[in-house]
Each structure stands twice: as structure tokens, then as C-alpha cells.
C-alpha atoms as a PDB file:
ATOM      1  CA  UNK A   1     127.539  35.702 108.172  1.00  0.00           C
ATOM      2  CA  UNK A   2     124.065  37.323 109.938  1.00  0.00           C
ATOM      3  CA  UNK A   3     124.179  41.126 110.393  1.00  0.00           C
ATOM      4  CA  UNK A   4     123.506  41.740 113.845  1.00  0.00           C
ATOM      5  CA  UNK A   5     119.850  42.830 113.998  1.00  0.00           C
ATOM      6  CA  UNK A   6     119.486  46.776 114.343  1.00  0.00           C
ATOM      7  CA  UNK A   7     117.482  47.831 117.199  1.00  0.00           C
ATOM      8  CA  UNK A   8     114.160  50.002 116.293  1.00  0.00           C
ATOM      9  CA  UNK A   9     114.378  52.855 119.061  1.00  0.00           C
ATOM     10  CA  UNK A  10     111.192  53.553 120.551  1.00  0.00           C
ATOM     11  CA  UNK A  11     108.895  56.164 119.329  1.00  0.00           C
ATOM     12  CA  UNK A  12     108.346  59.771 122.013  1.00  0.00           C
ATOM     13  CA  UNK A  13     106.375  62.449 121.619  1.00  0.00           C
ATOM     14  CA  UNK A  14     108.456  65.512 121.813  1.00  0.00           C
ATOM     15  CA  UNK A  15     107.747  66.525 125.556  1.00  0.00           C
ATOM     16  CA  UNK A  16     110.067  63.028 125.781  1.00  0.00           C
ATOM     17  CA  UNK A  17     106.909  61.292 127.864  1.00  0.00           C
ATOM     18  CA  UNK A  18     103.407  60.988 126.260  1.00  0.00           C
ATOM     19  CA  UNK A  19     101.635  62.202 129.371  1.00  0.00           C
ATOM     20  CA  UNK A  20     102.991  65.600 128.620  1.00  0.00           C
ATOM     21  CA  UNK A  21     101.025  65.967 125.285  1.00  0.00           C
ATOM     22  CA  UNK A  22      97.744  66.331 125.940  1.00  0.00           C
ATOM     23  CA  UNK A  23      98.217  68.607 129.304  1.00  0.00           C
ATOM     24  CA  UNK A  24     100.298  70.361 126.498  1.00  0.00           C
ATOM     25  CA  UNK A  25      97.752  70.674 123.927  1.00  0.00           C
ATOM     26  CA  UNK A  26      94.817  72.230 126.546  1.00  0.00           C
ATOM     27  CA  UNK A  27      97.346  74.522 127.920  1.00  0.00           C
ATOM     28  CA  UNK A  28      98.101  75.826 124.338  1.00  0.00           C
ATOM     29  CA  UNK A  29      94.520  76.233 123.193  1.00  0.00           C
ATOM     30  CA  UNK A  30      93.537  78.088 126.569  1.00  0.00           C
ATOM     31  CA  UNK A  31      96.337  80.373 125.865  1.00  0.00           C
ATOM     32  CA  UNK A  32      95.244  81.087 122.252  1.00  0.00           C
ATOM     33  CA  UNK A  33      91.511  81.844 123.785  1.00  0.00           C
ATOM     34  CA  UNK A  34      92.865  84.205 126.035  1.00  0.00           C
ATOM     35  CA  UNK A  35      95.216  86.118 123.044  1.00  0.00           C
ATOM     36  CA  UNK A  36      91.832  85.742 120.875  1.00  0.00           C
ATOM     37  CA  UNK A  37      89.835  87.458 123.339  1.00  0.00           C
ATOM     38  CA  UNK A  38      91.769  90.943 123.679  1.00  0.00           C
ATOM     39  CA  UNK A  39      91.363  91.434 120.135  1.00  0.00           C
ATOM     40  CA  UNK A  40      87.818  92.212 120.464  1.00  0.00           C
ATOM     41  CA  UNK A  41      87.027  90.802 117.440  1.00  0.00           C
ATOM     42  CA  UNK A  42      84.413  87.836 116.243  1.00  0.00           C
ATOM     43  CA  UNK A  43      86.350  85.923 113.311  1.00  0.00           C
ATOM     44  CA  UNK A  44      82.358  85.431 111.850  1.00  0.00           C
ATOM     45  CA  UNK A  45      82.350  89.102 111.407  1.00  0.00           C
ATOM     46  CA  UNK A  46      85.064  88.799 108.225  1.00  0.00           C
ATOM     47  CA  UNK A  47      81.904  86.920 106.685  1.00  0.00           C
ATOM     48  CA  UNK A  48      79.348  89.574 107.013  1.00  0.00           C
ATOM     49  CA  UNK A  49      78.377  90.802 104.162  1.00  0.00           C
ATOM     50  CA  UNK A  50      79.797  94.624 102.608  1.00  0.00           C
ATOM     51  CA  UNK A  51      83.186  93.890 104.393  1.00  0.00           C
ATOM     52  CA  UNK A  52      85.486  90.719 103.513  1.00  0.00           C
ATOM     53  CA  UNK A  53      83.537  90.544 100.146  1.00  0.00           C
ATOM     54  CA  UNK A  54      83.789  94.353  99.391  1.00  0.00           C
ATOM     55  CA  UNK A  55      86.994  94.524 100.471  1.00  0.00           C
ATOM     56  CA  UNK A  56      87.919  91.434  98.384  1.00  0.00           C
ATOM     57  CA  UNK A  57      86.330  93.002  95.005  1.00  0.00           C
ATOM     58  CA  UNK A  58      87.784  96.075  95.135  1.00  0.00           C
ATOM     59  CA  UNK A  59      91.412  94.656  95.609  1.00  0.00           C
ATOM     60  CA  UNK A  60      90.315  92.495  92.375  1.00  0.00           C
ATOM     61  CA  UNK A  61      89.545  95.286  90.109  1.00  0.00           C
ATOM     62  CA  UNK A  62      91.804  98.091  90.085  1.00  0.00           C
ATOM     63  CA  UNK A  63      90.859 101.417  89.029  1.00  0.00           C
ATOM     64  CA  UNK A  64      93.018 101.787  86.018  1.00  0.00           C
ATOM     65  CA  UNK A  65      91.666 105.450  84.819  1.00  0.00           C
ATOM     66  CA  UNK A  66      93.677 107.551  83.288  1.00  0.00           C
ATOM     67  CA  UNK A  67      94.106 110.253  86.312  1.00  0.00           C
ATOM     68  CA  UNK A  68      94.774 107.369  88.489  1.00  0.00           C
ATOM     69  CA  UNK A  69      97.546 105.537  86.457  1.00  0.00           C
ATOM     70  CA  UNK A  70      98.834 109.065  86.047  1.00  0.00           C
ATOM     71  CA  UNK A  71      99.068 109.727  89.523  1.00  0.00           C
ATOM     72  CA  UNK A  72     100.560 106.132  90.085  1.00  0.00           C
ATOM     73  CA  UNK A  73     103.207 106.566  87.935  1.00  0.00           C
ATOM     74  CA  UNK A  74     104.301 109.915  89.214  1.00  0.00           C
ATOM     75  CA  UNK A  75     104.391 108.874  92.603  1.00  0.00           C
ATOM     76  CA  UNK A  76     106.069 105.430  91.977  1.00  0.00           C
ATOM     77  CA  UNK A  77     109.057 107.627  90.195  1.00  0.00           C
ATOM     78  CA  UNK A  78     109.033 110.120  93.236  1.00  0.00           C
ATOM     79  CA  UNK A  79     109.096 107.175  95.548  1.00  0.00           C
ATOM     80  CA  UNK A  80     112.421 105.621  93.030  1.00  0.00           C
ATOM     81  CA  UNK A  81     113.871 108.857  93.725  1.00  0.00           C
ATOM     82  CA  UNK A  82     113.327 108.971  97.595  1.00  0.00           C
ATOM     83  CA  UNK A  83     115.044 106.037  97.569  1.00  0.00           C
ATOM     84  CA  UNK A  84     118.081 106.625  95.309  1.00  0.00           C
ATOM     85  CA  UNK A  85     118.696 110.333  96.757  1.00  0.00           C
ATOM     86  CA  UNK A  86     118.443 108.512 100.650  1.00  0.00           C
ATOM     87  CA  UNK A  87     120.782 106.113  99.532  1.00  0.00           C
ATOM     88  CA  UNK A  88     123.435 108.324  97.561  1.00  0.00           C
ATOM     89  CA  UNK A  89     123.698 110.528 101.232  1.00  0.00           C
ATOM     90  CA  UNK A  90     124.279 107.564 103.213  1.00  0.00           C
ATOM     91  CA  UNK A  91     126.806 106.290 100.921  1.00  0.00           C
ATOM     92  CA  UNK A  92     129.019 109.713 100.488  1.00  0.00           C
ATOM     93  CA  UNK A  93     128.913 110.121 104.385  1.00  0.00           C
ATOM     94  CA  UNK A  94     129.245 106.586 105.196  1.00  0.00           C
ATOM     95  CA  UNK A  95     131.966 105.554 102.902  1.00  0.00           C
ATOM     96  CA  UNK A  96     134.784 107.986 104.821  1.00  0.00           C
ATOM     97  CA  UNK A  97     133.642 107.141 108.210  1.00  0.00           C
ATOM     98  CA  UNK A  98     133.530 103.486 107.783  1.00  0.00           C
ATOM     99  CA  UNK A  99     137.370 102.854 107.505  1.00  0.00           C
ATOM    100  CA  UNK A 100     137.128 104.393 111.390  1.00  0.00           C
ATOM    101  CA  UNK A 101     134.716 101.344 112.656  1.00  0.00           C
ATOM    102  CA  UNK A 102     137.201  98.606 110.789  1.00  0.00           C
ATOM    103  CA  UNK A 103     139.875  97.926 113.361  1.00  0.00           C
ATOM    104  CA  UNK A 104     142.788  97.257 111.157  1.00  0.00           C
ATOM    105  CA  UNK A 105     142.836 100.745 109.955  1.00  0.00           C
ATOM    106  CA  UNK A 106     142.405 102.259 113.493  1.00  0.00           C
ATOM    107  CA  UNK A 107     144.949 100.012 115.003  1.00  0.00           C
ATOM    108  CA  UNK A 108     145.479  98.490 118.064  1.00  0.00           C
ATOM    109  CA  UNK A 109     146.831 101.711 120.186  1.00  0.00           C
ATOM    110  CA  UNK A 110     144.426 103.030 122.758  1.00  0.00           C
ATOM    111  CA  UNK A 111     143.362 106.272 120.666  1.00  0.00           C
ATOM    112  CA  UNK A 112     142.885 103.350 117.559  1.00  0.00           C
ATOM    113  CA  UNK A 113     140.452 101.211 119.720  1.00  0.00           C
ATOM    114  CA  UNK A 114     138.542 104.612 121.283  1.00  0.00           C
ATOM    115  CA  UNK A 115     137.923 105.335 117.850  1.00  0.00           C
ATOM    116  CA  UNK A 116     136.882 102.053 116.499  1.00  0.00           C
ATOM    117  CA  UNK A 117     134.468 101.777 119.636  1.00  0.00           C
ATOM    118  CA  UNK A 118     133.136 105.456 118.955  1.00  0.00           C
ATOM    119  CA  UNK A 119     131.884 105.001 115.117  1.00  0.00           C
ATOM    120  CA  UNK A 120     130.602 101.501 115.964  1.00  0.00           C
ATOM    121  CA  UNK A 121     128.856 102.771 118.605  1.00  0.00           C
ATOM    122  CA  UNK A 122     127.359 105.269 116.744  1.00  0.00           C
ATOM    123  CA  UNK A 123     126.579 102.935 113.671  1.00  0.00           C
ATOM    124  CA  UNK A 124     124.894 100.693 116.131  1.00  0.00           C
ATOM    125  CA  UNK A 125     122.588 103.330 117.457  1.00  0.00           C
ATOM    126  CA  UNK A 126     121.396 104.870 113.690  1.00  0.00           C
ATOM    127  CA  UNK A 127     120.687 101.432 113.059  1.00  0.00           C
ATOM    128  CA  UNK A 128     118.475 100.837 116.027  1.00  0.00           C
ATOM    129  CA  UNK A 129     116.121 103.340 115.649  1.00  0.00           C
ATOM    130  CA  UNK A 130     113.207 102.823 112.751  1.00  0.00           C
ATOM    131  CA  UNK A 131     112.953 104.121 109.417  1.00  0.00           C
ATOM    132  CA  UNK A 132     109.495 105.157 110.629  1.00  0.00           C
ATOM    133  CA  UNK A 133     110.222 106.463 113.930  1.00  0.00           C
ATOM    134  CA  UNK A 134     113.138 108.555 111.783  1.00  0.00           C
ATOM    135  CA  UNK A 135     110.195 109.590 109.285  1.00  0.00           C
ATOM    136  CA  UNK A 136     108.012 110.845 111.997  1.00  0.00           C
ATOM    137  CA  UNK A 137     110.592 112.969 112.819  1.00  0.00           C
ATOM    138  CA  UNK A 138     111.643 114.859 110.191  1.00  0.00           C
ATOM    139  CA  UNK A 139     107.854 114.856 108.750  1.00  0.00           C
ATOM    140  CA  UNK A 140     107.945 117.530 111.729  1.00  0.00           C
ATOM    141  CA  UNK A 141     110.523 119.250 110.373  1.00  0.00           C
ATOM    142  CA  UNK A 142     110.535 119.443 106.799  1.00  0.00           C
ATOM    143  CA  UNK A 143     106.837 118.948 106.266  1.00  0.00           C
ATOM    144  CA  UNK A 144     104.954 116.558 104.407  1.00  0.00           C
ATOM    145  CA  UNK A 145     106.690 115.378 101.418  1.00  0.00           C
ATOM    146  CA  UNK A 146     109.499 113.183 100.063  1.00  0.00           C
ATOM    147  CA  UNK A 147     113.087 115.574 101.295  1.00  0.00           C
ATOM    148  CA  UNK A 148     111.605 114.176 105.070  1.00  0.00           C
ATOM    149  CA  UNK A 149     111.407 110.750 103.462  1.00  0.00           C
ATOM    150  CA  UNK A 150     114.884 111.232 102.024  1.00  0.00           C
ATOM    151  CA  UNK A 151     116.454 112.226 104.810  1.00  0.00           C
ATOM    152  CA  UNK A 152     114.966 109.550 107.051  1.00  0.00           C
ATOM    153  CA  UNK A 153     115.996 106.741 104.411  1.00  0.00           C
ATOM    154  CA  UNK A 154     119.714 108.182 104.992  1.00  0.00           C
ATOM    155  CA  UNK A 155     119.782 107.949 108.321  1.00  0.00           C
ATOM    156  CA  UNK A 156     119.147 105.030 109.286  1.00  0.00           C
ATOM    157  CA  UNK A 157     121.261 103.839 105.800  1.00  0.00           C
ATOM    158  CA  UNK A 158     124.115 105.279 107.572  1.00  0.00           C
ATOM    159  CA  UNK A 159     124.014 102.817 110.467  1.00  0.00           C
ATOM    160  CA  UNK A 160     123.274  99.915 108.512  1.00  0.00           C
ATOM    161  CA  UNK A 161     125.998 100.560 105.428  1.00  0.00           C
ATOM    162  CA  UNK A 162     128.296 101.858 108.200  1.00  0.00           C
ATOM    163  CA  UNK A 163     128.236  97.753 109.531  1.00  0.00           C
ATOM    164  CA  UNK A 164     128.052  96.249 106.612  1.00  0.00           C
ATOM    165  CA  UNK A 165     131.332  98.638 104.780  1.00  0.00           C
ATOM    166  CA  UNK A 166     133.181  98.076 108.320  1.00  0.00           C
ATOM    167  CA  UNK A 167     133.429  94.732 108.362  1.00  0.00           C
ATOM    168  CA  UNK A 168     134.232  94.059 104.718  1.00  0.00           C
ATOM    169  CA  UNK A 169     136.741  96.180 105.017  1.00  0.00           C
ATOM    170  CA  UNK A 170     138.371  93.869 108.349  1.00  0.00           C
ATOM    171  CA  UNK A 171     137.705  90.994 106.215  1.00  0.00           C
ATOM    172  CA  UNK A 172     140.674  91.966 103.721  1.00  0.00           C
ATOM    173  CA  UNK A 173     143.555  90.145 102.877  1.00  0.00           C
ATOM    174  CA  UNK A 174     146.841  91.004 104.973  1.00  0.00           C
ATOM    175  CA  UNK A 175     149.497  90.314 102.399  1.00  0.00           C
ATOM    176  CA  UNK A 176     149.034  93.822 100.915  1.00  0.00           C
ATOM    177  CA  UNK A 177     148.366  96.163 103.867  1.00  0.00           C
ATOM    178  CA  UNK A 178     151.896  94.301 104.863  1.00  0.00           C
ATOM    179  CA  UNK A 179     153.591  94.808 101.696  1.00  0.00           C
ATOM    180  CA  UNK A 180     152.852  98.606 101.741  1.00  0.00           C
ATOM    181  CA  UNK A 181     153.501  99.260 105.284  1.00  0.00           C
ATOM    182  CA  UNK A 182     156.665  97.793 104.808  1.00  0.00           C
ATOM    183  CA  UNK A 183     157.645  99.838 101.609  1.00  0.00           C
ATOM    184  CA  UNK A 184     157.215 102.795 104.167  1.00  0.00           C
ATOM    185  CA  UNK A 185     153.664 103.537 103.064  1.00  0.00           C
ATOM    186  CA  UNK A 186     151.373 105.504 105.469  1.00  0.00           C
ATOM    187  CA  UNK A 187     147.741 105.006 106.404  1.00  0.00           C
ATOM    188  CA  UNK A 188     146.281 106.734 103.457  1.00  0.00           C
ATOM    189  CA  UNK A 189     148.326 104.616 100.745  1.00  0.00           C
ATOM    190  CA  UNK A 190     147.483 101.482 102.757  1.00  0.00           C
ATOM    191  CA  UNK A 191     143.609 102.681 102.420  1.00  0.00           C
ATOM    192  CA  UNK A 192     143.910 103.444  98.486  1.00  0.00           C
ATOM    193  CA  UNK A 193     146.219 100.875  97.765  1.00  0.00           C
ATOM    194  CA  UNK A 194     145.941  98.163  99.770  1.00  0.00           C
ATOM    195  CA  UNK A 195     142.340  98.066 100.940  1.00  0.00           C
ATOM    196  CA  UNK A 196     140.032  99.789  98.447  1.00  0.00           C
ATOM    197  CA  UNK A 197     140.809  97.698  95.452  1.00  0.00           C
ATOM    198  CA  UNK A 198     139.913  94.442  97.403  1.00  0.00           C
ATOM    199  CA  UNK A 199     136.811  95.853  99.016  1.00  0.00           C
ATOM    200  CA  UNK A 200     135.003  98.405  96.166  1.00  0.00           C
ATOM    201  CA  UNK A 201     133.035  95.805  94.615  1.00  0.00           C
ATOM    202  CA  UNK A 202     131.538  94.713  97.766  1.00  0.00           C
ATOM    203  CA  UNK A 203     130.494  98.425  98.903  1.00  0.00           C
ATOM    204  CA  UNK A 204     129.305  98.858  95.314  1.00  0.00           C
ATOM    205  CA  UNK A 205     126.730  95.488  95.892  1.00  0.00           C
ATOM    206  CA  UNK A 206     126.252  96.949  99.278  1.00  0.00           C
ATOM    207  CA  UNK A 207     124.841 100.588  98.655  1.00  0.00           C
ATOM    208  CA  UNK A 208     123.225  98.476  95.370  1.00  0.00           C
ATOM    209  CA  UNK A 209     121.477  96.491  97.752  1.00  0.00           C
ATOM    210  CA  UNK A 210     120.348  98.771 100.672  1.00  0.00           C
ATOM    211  CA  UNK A 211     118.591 100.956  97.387  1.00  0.00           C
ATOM    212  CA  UNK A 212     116.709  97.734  96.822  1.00  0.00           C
ATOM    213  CA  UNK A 213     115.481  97.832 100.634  1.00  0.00           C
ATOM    214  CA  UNK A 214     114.971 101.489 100.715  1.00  0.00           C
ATOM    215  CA  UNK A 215     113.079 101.321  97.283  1.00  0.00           C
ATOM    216  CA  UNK A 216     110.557  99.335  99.702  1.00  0.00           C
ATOM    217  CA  UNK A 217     111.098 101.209 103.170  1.00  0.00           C
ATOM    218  CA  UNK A 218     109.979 104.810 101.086  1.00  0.00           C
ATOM    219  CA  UNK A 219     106.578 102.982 100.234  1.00  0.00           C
ATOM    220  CA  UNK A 220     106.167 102.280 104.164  1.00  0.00           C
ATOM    221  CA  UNK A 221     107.489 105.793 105.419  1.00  0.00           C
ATOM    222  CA  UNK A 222     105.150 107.331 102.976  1.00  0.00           C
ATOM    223  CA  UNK A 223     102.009 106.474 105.138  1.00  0.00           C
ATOM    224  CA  UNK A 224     103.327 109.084 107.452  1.00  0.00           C
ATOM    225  CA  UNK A 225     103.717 111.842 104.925  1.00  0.00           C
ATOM    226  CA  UNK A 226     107.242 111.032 103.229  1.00  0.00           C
ATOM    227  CA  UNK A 227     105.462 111.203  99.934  1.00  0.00           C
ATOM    228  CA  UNK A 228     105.699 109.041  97.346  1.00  0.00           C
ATOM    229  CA  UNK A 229     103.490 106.085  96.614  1.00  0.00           C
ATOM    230  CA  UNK A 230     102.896 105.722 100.182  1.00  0.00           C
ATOM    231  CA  UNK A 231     101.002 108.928 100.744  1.00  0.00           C
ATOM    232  CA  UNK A 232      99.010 108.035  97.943  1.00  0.00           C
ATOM    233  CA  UNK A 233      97.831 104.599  99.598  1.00  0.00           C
ATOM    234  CA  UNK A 234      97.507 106.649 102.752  1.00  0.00           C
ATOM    235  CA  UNK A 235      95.153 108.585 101.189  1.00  0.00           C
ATOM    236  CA  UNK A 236      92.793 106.365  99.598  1.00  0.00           C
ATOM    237  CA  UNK A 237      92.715 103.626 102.329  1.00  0.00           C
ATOM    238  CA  UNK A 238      91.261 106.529 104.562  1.00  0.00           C
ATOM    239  CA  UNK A 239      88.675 106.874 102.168  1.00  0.00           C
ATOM    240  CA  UNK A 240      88.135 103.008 101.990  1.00  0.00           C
ATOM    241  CA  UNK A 241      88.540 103.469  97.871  1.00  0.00           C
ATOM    242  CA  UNK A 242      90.498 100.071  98.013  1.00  0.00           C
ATOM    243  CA  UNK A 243      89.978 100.370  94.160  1.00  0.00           C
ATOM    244  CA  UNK A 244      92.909 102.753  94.024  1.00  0.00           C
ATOM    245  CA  UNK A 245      94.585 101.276  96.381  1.00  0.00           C
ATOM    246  CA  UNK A 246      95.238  97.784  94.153  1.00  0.00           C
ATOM    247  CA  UNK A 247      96.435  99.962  91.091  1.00  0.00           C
ATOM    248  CA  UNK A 248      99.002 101.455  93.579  1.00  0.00           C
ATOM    249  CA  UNK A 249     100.150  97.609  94.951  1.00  0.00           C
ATOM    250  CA  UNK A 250     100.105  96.883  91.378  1.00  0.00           C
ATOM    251  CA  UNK A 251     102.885  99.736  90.445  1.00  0.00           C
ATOM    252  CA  UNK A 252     104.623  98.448  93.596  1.00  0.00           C
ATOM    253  CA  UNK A 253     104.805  94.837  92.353  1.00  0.00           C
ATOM    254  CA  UNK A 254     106.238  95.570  89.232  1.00  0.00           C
ATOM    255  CA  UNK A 255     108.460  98.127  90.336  1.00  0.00           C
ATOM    256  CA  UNK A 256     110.055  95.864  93.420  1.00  0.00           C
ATOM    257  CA  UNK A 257     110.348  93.062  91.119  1.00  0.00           C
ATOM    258  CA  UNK A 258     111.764  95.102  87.983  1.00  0.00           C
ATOM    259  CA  UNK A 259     114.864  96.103  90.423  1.00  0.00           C
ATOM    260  CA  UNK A 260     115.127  93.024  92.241  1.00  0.00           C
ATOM    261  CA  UNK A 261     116.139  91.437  88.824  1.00  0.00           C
ATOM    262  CA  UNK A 262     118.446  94.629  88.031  1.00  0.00           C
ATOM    263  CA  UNK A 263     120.298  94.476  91.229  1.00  0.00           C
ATOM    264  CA  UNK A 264     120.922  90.665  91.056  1.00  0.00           C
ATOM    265  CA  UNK A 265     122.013  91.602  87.879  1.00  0.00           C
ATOM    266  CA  UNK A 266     124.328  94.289  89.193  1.00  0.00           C
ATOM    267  CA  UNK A 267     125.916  92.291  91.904  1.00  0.00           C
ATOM    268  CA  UNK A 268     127.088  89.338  89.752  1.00  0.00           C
ATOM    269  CA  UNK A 269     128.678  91.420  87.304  1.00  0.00           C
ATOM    270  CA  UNK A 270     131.025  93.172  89.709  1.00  0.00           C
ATOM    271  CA  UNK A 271     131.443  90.626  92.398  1.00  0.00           C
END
């Protein structure tokens, strides 16, 4: 018995006719000229020499003196602790407030839902505004140094832990919440004995995890005077000692990677 012969469908460019491609094609490199041009910038100058090739050696061979790899070191362990101290205030004021953004603990009454749509709310808006904006901020505040870095890290933690510990905690199982509520247990027992135990290994990986991206968010907010690491980058890329620089990218390499494999490590043990 003959198959029946399969029909080969014909071949179009994506615009679905091939008259479109070309047109397509000038239209896109016009419209990369005209970005190009408001940079104000010749690609040829990269090639000059005492720039791309300085800039290139320097980067390759770190200044590994002792005063510098002191320095390093110090501010890579202030910049751990930035991190950790932003992370541990955002957790202790996020963790009560976040059962008040998960709607079945508020409830379905009017007062629940204003207060579900109040803590969201202001999650949402902690969350929107930049670590950096934040770090501007309090830079103007507290001064230069990492307690303005600290506090800027927690802030915007708040908003983004306050999401993330919210919805686990509306993605628990029923069957307990029901079983206490109907033993005559009250909000508070449902919390503790109900909700917590299904959702504490999740806010543990969470607070875990937003560390991990606040270990690299205190290098960034230190180039506006947080402290840490990132001041000391700030510092030497305004005197063009790129040198220095490397050793400090160097310390940041080993430092993100070093907890990147901890924190995996964390999360599978205690999820």
C-alpha cells in the first residue's frame, strides 16, 4: 500500500512575503546609523593606541600588593556584612507584615481585603523604587559609608521578600487551616500551627536567596558611597588605576561564586 506523498510547504521569509525583507533590512540599518550617531563616538577610536590596549593590560595584571589585597579583603568582608545586616532587617520586619498581604489570613470581609490591598500596595511600591535611587538617599542622610548601604539594601528587601513570603504563604495547603479552625482555633493558632510549619523552609530559601542578590546589589550601591568594595572601585576607576580595580573584580568573583555554591547548598537541604 503507497503512503500518500507528504506535501513540502513552501519556504517564507518571516515578514510572510519576500518583498518585505530587503525594505526590512535598509530600514533596520538606517535606524542603527541614526542610534550610532548620538553616541558621539567613532568605534576606530577603541583602537587608538593608550586606551583599549591600556585599558586591556591593566585589567590583565592586577595589582596584588600587600596594602591592596589588604584593603580588598577588608572591604569585601564590610561589603558581606552590608549585605547580611540589610537582609536580617528586612527579614524581622517583613516576616510579621507578610501574613497581612496573603489573603487567606486577612479573609474575605471588607476590613480583610482593605488590609490585604494596603500591605500589597505598599510592598509593590518599596519594590519599585531602586536599590540605587534608595542609596542616594540615605548617603544624604547617614553619610558616606556602609549603615546608608544597609539601610538601602533593607528597604527595598522589604518589598521584594514582602511578595515573595505573601504568596507562599496563599500557596498553603487548606486541609490544616480547616482542621484548626474547626477545633475552634483562632487566627494566631491557624498562623503557628497551620501555616508556618508548611511555609518556614521556603522563607528560610527566600531571605537565603535575596542575601545572595544583595551580596551583589552592596558592590553596585557602593559607587555612590555605601562603602564596601564598591567605594573602593569608585575610587580607583576615578583615578583610571584599572590595576586596582581587577584585584577588586577578582575578590568579587570569588566571593559571588563562593556563596552562590553555599546557598544552593542551603536551599536543598531544607527544601
Amino acid at each position: 500500500m503507497n503512503e500518500p506523498e507528504k506535501k513540502s510547504l513552501p519556504l517564507k521569509p518571516p515578514g510572510g512575503t519576500s518583498y518585505w525583507l530587503i525594505p526590512s533590512i535598509i530600514v533596520f540599518i538606517v535606524v542603527l546609523y541614526w542610534s550610532w550617531s548620538g553616541m558621539n563616538y567613532s568605534f576606530l577610536d577603541l583602537f587608538k593606541p593608550g586606551k583599549l590596549t591600556k585599558l586591556i593590560y591593566e585589567l590583565t595584571h592586577p595589582d596584588f600588593s600587600p596594602s591592596i589585597r589588604t584593603r580588598v579583603v577588608k572591604d569585601m568582608i564590610v561589603t558581606v556584612q552590608t549585605a547580611f545586616l540589610g537582609t536580617l532587617l528586612a527579614v524581622i520586619i517583613t516576616f510579621p507584615l507578610s501574613f497581612f498581604a496573603a489573603f487567606n489570613v486577612t479573609g474575605q470581609g471588607a476590613a480583610g481585603r482593605t488590609v490585604y490591598f494596603i500591605f500589597r500596595t505598599l510592598f509593590s511600591l518599596l519594590r519599585a523604587i531602586p536599590s540605587l535611587i534608595v542609596a542616594i538617599y540615605f548617603v544624604s542622610v547617614f553619610g558616606i559609608g556602609p549603615f546608608a548601604g544597609a539601610m538601602a539594601l533593607a528597604f527595598h528587601s522589604i518589598g521584594q521578600l514582602g511578595k515573595l513570603f505573601a504568596e507562599s504563604i496563599e500557596q498553603v495547603e487548606k486541609g490544616p487551616i480547616e482542621a484548626i479552625t474547626a477545633l475552634g482555633g483562632n487566627k494566631p493558632k491557624v498562623v503557628w500551627y497551620a501555616i508556618l510549619p508548611q511555609v518556614y523552609p521556603h522563607l528560610i530559601a527566600y531571605s537565603i536567596f535575596t542575601w545572595d542578590i544583595n551580596i551583589r546589589m552592596s558592590m553596585v550601591i557602593g559607587l555612590v558611597g555605601a562603602g564596601g568594595i564598591g567605594l573602593f572601585i569608585q575610587e580607583h576607576m576615578g583615578l583610571f588605576q584599572f590595576e586596582k580595580v581587577s584585584t577588586a573584580l577578582i575578590a568579587i568573583l570569588i566571593v559571588v561564586l563562593a556563596f552562590d555554591l553555599f546557598s544552593g547548598w542551603v536551599r536543598k537541604k531544607i527544601i
